[in-house]
Protein backbone atom coordinates (compact mmCIF):
# COMPACT_ATOMS: atom_id res chain seq x y z
CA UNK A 1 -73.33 -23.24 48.37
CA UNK A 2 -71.19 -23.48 51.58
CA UNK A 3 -71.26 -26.23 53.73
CA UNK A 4 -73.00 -26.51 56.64
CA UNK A 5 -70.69 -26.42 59.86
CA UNK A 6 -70.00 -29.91 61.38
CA UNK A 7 -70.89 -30.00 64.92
CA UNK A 8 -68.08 -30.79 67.76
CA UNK A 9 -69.00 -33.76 69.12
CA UNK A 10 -68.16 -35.25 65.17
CA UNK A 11 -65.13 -33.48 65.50
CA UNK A 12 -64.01 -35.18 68.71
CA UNK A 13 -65.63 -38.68 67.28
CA UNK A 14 -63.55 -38.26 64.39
CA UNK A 15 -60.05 -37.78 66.26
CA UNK A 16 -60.86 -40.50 69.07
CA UNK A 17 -61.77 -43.37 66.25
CA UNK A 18 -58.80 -41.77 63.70
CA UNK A 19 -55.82 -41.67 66.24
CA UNK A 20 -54.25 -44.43 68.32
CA UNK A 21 -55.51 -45.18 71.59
CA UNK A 22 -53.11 -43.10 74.36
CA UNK A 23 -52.15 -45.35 77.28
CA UNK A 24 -51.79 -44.11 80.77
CA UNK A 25 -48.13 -44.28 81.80
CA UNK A 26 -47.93 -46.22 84.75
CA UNK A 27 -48.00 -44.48 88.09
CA UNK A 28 -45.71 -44.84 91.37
CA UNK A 29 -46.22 -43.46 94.50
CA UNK A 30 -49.76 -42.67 96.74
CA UNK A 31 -50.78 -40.51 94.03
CA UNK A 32 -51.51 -37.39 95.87
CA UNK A 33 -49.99 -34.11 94.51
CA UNK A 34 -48.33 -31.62 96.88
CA UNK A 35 -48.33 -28.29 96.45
CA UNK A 36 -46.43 -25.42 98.43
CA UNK A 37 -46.96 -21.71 98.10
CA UNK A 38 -44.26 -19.21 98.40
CA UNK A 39 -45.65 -16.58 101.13
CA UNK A 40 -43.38 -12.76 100.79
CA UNK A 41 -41.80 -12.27 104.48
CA UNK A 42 -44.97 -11.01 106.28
CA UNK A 43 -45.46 -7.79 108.18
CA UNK A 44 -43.50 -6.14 110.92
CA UNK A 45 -45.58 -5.61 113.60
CA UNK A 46 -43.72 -3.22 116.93
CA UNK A 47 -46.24 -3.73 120.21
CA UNK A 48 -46.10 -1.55 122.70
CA UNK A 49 -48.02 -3.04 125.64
CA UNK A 50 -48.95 -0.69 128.70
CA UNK A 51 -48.53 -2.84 131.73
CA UNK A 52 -48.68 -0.18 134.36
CA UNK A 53 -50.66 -0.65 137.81
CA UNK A 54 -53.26 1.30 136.35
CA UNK A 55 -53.82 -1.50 133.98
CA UNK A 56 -54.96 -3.51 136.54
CA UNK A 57 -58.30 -1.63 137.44
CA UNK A 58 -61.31 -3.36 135.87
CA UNK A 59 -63.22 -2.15 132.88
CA UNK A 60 -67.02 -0.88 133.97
CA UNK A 61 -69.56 -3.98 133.31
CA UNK A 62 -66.96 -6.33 132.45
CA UNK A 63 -65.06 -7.63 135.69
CA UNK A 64 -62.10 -8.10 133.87
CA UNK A 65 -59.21 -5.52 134.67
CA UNK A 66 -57.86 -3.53 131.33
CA UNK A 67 -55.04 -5.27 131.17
CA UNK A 68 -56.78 -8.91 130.36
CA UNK A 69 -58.67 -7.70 128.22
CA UNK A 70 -55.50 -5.81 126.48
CA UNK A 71 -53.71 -8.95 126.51
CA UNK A 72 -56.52 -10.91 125.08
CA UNK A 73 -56.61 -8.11 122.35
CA UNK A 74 -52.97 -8.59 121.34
CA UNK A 75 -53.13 -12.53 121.54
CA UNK A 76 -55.89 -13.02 119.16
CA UNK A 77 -53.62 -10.29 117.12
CA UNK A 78 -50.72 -12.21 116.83
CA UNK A 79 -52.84 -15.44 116.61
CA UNK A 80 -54.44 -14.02 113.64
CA UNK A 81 -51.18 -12.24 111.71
CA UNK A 82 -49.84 -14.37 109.08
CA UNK A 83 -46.98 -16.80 110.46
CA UNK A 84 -44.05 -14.88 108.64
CA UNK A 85 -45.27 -11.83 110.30
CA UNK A 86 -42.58 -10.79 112.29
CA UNK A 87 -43.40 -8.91 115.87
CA UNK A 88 -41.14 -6.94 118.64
CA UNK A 89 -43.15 -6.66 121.83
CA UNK A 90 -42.08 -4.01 123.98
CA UNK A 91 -43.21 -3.41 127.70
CA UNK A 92 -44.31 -0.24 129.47
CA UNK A 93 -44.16 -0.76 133.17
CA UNK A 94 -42.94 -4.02 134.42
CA UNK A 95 -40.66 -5.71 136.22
CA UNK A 96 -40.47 -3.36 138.68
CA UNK A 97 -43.74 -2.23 141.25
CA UNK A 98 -44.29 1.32 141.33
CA UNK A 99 -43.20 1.78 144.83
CA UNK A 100 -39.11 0.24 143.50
CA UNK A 101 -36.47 2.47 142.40
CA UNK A 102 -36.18 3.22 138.93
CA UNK A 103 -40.16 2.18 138.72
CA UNK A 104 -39.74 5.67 136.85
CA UNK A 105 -37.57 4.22 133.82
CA UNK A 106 -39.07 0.66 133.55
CA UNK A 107 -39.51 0.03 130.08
CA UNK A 108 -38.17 -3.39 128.93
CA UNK A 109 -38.08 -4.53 124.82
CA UNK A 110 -39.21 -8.31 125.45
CA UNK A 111 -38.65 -9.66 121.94
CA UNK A 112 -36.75 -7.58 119.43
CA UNK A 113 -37.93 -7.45 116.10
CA UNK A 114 -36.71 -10.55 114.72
CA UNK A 115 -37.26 -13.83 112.32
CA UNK A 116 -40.94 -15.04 112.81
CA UNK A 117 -41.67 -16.61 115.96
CA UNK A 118 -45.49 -16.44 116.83
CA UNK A 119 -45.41 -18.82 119.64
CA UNK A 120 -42.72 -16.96 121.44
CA UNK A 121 -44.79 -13.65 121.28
CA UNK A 122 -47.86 -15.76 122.75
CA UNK A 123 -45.99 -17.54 125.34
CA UNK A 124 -44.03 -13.34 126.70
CA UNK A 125 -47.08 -11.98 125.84
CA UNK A 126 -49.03 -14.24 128.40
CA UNK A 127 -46.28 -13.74 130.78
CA UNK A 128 -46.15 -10.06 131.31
CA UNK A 129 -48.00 -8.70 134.85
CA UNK A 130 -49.50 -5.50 135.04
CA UNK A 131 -47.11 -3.14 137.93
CA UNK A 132 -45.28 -0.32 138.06
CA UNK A 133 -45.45 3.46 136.89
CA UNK A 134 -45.93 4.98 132.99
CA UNK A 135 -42.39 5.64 131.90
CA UNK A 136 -44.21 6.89 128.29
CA UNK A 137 -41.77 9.08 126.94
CA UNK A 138 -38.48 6.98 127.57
CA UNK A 139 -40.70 3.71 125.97
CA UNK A 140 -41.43 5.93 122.85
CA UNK A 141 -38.09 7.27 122.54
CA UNK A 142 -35.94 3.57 123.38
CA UNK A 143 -38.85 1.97 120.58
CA UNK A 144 -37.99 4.72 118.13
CA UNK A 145 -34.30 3.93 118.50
CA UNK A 146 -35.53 0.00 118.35
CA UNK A 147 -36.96 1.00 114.95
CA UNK A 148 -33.89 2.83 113.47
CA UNK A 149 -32.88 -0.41 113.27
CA UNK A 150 -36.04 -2.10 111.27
CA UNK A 151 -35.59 1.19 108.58
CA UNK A 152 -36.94 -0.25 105.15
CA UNK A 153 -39.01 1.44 102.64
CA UNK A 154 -40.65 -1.63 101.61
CA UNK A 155 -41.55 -3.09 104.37
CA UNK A 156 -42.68 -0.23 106.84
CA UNK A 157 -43.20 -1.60 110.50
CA UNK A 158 -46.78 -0.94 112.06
CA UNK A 159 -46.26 0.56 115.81
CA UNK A 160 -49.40 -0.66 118.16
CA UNK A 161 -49.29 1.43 121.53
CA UNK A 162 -52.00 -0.35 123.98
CA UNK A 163 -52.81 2.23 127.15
CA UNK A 164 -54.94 3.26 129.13
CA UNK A 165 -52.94 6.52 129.11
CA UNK A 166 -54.89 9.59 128.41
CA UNK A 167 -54.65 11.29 124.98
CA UNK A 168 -53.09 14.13 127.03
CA UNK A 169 -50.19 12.16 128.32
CA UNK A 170 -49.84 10.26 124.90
CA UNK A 171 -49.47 13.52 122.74
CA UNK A 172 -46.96 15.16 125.39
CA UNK A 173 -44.58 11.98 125.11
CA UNK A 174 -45.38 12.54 121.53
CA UNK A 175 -44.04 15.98 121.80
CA UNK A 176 -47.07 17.61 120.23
């Protein structure tokens, strides 16, 4: 002869009639609750942005040269990263026209990798022309020694090369 089981809404009948009535404390302030979450420093991001004369010639059924659309590329990029992310941008090409001296070794790091700053990427990014010759192999090797730099094991640094280089060129400045 058990008992039969009383059901929970007695239960909770039971402890609101048997225990003294709770009383709100009173409140101060608008009564809105903040909350702030803790991001981990985001990714490093190292762009390497072709902005030879060759960039300039326009992409087949688009009427926009390479390099805008490039550009636009990397700007929705950066506008899409996290904000911690942190970026380097590095230049292939300008300031110099192809035609100057030293067109040959024109290779310019714009923003070293550094504390988050998306709206200074954005506002170099959008200032960068396209002129000048494909200096490939010195911008690989000065953004390898840029990277020596950013060494960390647990936070490796993603390299984006934008050209219009051929695969060729790309794997001889490679060295393979």
């Amino acid at each position: 002869d058990s008992e039969p089981p009383i059901p929970s809404s007695f239960a909770l009948l039971f402890l609101t009639r048997a225990t003294a009535s709770l009383h709100a404390p009173d409140r101060a302030g608008p009564g809105t609750l903040k909350t702030a979450a803790v991001t981990p420093p985001g990714q490093k991001v190292y762009i390497i942005l072709d902005c030879t004369g060759t960039m300039m010639e326009e992409v087949a059924g688009t009427g926009q040269p390479r390099f805008e659309i490039a550009r636009g590329a990397l700007v929705k990029l950066v506008e899409e990263l996290p904000e911690n992310s942190n970026i380097a941008l590095r230049s292939l090409g300008p300031p110099r026209h192809a035609r100057e001296e030293g067109a040959n070794e024109d290779t310019e790091l714009v923003i070293p990798m550094g504390e988050p700053n998306p709206a200074l990427v954005l506002n170099r990014l959008l200032a960068l022309r396209p002129r000048g010759k494909t200096p490939l192999s010195l911008t690989l090797q000065q953004a390898a020694s840029d990277l020596k730099r950013e060494a960390d094991k647990d936070k490796p640094v993603a390299v984006l090369l934008v050209t219009d280089a051929p695969p060729v060129l790309v794997h001889a400045a490679l060295g393979y």
